[in-house]
Protein backbone atom coordinates (compact mmCIF):
# COMPACT_ATOMS: atom_id res chain seq x y z
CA UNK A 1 27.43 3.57 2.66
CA UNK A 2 24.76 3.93 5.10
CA UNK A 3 21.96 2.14 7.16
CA UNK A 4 18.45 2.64 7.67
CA UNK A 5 16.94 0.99 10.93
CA UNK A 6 13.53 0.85 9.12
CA UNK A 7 12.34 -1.90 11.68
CA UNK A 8 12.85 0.29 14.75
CA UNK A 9 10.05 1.66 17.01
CA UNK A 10 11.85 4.41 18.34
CA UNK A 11 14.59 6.43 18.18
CA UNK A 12 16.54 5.43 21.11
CA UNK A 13 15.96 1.53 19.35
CA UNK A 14 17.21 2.59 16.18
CA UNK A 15 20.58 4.10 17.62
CA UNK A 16 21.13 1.00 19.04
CA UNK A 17 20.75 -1.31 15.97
CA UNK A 18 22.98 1.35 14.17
CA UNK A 19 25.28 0.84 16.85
CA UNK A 20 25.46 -3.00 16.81
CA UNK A 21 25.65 -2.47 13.18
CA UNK A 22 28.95 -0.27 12.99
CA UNK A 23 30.59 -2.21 15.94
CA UNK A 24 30.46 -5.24 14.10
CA UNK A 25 31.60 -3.64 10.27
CA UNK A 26 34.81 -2.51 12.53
CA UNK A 27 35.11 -5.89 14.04
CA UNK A 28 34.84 -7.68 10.51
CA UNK A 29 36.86 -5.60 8.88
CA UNK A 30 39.90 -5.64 11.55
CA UNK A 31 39.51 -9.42 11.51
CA UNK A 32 39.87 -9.72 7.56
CA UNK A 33 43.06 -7.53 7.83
CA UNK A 34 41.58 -4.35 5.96
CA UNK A 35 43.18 -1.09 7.01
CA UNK A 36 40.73 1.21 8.87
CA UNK A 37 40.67 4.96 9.53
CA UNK A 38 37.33 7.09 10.23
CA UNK A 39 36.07 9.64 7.32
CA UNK A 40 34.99 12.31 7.32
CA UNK A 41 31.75 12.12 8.88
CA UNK A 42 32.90 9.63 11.13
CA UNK A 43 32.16 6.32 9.37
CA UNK A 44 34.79 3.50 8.88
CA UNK A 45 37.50 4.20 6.06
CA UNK A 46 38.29 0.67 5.04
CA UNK A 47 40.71 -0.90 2.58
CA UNK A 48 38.89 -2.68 -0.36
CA UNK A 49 39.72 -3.06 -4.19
CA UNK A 50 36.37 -2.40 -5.31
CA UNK A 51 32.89 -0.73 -4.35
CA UNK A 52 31.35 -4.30 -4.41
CA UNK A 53 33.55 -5.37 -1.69
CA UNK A 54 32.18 -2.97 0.80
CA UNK A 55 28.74 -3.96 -0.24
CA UNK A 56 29.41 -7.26 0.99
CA UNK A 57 31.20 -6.63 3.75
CA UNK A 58 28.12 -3.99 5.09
CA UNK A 59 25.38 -6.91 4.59
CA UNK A 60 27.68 -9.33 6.61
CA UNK A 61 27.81 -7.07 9.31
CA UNK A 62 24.30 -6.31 9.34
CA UNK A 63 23.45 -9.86 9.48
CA UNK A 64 26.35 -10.74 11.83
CA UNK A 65 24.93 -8.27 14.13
CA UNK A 66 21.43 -10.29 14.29
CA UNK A 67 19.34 -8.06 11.89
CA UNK A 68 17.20 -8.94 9.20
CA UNK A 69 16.77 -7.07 5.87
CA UNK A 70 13.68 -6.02 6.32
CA UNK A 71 15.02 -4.45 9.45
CA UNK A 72 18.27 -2.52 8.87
CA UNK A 73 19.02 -2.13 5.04
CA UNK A 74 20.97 -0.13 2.99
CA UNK A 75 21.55 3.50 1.58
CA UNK A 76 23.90 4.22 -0.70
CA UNK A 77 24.75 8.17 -1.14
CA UNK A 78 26.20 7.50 -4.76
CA UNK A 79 27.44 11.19 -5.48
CA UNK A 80 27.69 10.84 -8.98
CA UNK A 81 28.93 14.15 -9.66
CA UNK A 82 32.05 13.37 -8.48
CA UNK A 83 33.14 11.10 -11.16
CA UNK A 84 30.23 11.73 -14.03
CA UNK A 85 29.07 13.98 -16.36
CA UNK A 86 28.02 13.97 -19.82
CA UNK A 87 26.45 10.72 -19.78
CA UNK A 88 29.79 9.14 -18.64
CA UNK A 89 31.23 7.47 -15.45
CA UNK A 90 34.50 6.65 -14.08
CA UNK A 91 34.08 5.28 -10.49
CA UNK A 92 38.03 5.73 -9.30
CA UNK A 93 37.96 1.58 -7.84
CA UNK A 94 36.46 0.09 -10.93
CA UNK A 95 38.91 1.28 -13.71
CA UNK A 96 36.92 2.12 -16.03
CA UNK A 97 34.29 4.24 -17.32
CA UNK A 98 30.78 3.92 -18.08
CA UNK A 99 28.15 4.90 -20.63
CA UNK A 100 24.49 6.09 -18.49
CA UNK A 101 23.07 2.49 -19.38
CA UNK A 102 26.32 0.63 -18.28
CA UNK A 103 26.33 2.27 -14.94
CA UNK A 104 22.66 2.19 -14.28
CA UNK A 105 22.92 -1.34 -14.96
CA UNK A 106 25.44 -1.57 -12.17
CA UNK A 107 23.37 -0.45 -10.24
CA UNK A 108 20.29 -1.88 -10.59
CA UNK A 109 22.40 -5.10 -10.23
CA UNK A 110 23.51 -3.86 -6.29
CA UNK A 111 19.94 -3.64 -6.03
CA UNK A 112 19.08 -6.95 -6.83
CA UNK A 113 22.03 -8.69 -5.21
CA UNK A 114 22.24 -6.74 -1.49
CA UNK A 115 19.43 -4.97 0.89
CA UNK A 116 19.01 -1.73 -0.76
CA UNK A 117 16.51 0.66 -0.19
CA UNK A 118 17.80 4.63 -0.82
CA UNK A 119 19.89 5.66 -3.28
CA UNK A 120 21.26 9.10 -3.40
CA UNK A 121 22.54 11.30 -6.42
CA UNK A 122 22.80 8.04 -8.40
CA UNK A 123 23.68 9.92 -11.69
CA UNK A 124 24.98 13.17 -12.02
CA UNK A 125 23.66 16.24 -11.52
CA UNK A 126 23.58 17.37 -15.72
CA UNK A 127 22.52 13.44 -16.46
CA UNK A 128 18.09 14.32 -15.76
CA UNK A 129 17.58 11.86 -18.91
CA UNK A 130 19.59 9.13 -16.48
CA UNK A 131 17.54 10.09 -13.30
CA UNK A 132 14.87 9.53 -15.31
CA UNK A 133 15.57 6.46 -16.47
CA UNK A 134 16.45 5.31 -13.05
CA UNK A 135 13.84 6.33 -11.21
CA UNK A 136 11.01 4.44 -14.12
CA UNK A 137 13.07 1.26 -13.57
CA UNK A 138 13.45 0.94 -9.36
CA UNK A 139 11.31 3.94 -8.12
CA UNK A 140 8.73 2.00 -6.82
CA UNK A 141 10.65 -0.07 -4.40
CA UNK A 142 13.57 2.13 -3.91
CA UNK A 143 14.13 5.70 -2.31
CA UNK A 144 16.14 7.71 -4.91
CA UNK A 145 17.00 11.12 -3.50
CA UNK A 146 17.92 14.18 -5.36
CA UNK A 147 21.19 16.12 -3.28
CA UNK A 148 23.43 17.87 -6.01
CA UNK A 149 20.49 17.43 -8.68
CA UNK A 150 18.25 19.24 -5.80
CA UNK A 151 20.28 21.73 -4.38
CA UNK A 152 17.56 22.68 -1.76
CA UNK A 153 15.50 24.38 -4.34
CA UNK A 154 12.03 24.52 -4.63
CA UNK A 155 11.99 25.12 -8.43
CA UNK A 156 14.36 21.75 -9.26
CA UNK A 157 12.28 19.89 -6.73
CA UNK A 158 9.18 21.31 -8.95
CA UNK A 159 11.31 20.53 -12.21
CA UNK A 160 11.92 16.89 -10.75
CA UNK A 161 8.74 15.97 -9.93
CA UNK A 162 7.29 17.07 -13.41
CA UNK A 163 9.65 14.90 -15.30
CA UNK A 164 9.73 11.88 -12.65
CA UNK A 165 13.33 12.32 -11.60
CA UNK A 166 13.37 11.22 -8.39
CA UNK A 167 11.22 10.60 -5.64
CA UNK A 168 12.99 12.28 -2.14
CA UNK A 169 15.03 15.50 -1.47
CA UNK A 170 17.65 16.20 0.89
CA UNK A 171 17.29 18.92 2.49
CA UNK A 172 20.60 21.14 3.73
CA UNK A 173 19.36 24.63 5.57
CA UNK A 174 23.22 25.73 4.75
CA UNK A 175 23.13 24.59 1.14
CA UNK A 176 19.83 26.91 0.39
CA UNK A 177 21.14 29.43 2.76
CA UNK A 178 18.59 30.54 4.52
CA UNK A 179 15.84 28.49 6.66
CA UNK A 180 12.76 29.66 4.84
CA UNK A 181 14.10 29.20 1.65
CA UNK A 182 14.76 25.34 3.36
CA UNK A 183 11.31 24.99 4.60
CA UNK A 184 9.76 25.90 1.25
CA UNK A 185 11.88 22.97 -0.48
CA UNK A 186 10.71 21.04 2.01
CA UNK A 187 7.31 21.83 2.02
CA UNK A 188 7.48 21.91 -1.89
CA UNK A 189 9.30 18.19 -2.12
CA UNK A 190 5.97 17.07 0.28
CA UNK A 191 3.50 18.61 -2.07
CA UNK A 192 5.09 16.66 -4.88
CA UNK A 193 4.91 13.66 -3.13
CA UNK A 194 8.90 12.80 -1.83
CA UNK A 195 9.85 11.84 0.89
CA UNK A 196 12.48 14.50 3.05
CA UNK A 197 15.30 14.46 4.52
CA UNK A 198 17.42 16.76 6.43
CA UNK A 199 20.45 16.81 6.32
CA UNK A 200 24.01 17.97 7.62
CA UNK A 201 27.36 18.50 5.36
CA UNK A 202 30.91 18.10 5.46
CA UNK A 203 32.55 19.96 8.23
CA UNK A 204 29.85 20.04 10.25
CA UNK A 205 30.16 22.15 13.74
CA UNK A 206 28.63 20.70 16.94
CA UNK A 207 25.54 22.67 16.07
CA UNK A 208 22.62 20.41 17.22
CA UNK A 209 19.61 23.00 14.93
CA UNK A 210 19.26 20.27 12.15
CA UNK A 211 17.97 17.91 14.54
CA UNK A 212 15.13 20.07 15.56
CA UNK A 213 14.62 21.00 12.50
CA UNK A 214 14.01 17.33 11.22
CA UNK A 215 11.15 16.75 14.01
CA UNK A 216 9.79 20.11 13.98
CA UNK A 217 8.82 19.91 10.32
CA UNK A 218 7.86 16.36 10.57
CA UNK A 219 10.85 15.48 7.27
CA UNK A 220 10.74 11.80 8.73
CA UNK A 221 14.36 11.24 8.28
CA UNK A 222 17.27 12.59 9.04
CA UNK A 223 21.14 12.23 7.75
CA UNK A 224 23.87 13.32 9.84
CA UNK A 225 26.95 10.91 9.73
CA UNK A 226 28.48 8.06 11.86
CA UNK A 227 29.05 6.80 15.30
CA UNK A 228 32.23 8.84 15.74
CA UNK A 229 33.23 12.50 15.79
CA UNK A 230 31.35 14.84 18.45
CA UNK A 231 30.10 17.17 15.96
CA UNK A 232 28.01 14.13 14.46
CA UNK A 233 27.07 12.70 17.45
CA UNK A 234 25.94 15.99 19.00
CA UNK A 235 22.99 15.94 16.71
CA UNK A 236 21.86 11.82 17.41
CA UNK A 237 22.58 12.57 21.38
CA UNK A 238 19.71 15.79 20.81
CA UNK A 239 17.46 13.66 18.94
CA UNK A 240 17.24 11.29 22.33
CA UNK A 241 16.81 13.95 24.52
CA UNK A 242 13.76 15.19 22.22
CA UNK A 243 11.98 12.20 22.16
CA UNK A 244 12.56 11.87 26.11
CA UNK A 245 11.10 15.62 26.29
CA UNK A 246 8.03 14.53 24.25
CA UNK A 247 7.13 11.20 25.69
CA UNK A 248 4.01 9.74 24.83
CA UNK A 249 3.69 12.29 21.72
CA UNK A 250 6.89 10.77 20.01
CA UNK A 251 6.94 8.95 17.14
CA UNK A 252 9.22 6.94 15.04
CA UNK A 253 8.63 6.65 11.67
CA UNK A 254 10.25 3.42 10.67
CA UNK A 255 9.50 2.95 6.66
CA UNK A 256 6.51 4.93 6.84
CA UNK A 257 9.01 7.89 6.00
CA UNK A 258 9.97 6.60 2.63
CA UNK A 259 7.72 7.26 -0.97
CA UNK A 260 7.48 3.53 -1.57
């Protein structure tokens, strides 16, 4: 579970509500006795029952922290793959699994009920017929990003597109393998119309390229992880110092970035 500072105006602003945003999760959570480690990519690793419960407990602490929803809202990187396939779903918390409809009804009910505006891989990566379906019923208001159903390619972005699968790409220079092959998904997802992000991985070095990258070629967003672990915040700590460096010429791109 992520957040987007949408209502930002630059980037030094939008650590900041991030910040104010993650303080306060930790301070809720400590104070409503859930157990807390940091994962992975340096976000909290709370304690709840269900995937509902940290829904609610991430739209308390953005409003907690002062924000409205039209400000900081929510991404959700789904990563279907990991517990779908074939049209069915098994989210570990819930106990139990899910047809496609059942579990895009789940989540087209998150979207109703809390401040949602990107979902990533929200079916799996074999499930196009669900991507599909997803992306005719919330497309229009909500970013819905192809990761493991992208892969960095040029051709599925292409394939994608055609069909109406999605409307954004991640982009991962280490997932396509080399940086032109990158820049033409990249390029490719703009000519189609998505949005772009770039993005880091799991066991990330300190490696500050990716931010570059995601002003140099103009992607409008990046990913890169939490408030916590040097290797992430290497890469928001370069991304102040290149806005200082271009002054007057930076810009922020708030929602502007986003295909909706």
């Amino acid at each position: 579970l992520m957040v987007m500072p949408i209502g930002a105006h630059s980037m030094q602003e939008a650590l900041a509500m991030v910040a104010d945003v993650y303080r306060t999760a930790g301070e809720l959570m400590a104070d409503n006795g859930r157990r807390v480690g940091v994962a992975d990519e340096g976000g909290w690793w709370p304690d709840f029952s269900n995937n509902e419960e940290a829904l609610q407990m991430l739209t308390r602490s953005i409003d907690k922290a002062g924000y409205r929803h039209g400000e900081v809202m929510i991404s959700l990187d789904i990563a279907a793959s990991e517990f779908g396939g074939g049209g069915i779903y098994r989210p570990g918390l819930e106990g139990r699994s899910y047809p496609r409809e059942e579990w895009i009804a789940v989540l087209l009910d998150w979207i109703a009920k809390y401040p949602i505006l990107s979902i990533e891989d929200p079916l799996a990566e074999d499930d196009t017929e669900g991507m599909i379906a997803f992306t005719k019923a919330v497309g229009r208001r909500v970013q819905i990003i192809g990761d493991d159903y992208l892969v960095t390619h040029a051709a599925r972005v292409r394939e994608a597109s055609a069909v109406k699968a999605c409307n954004a790409a991640l982009i991962k220079p280490n997932q396509a393998g080399t940086i032109s092959e990158t820049f033409d998904a990249l390029q490719t997802a703009k000519e189609c119309g998505f949005s772009t992000i770039v993005s880091a991985r799991s066991g990330e070095s300190e490696d500050v390229m990716i931010s570059h990258l995601s002003v140099g070629w103009n992607a409008g967003q990046l990913k890169v992880g939490s408030f916590a672990r040097s290797e992430r915040m290497a890469k928001w700590n370069e991304l102040l110092r290149i806005e200082e460096a271009l002054g007057s010429a930076a810009g922020y791109a708030g929602r502007s970035a986003l295909p909706i």
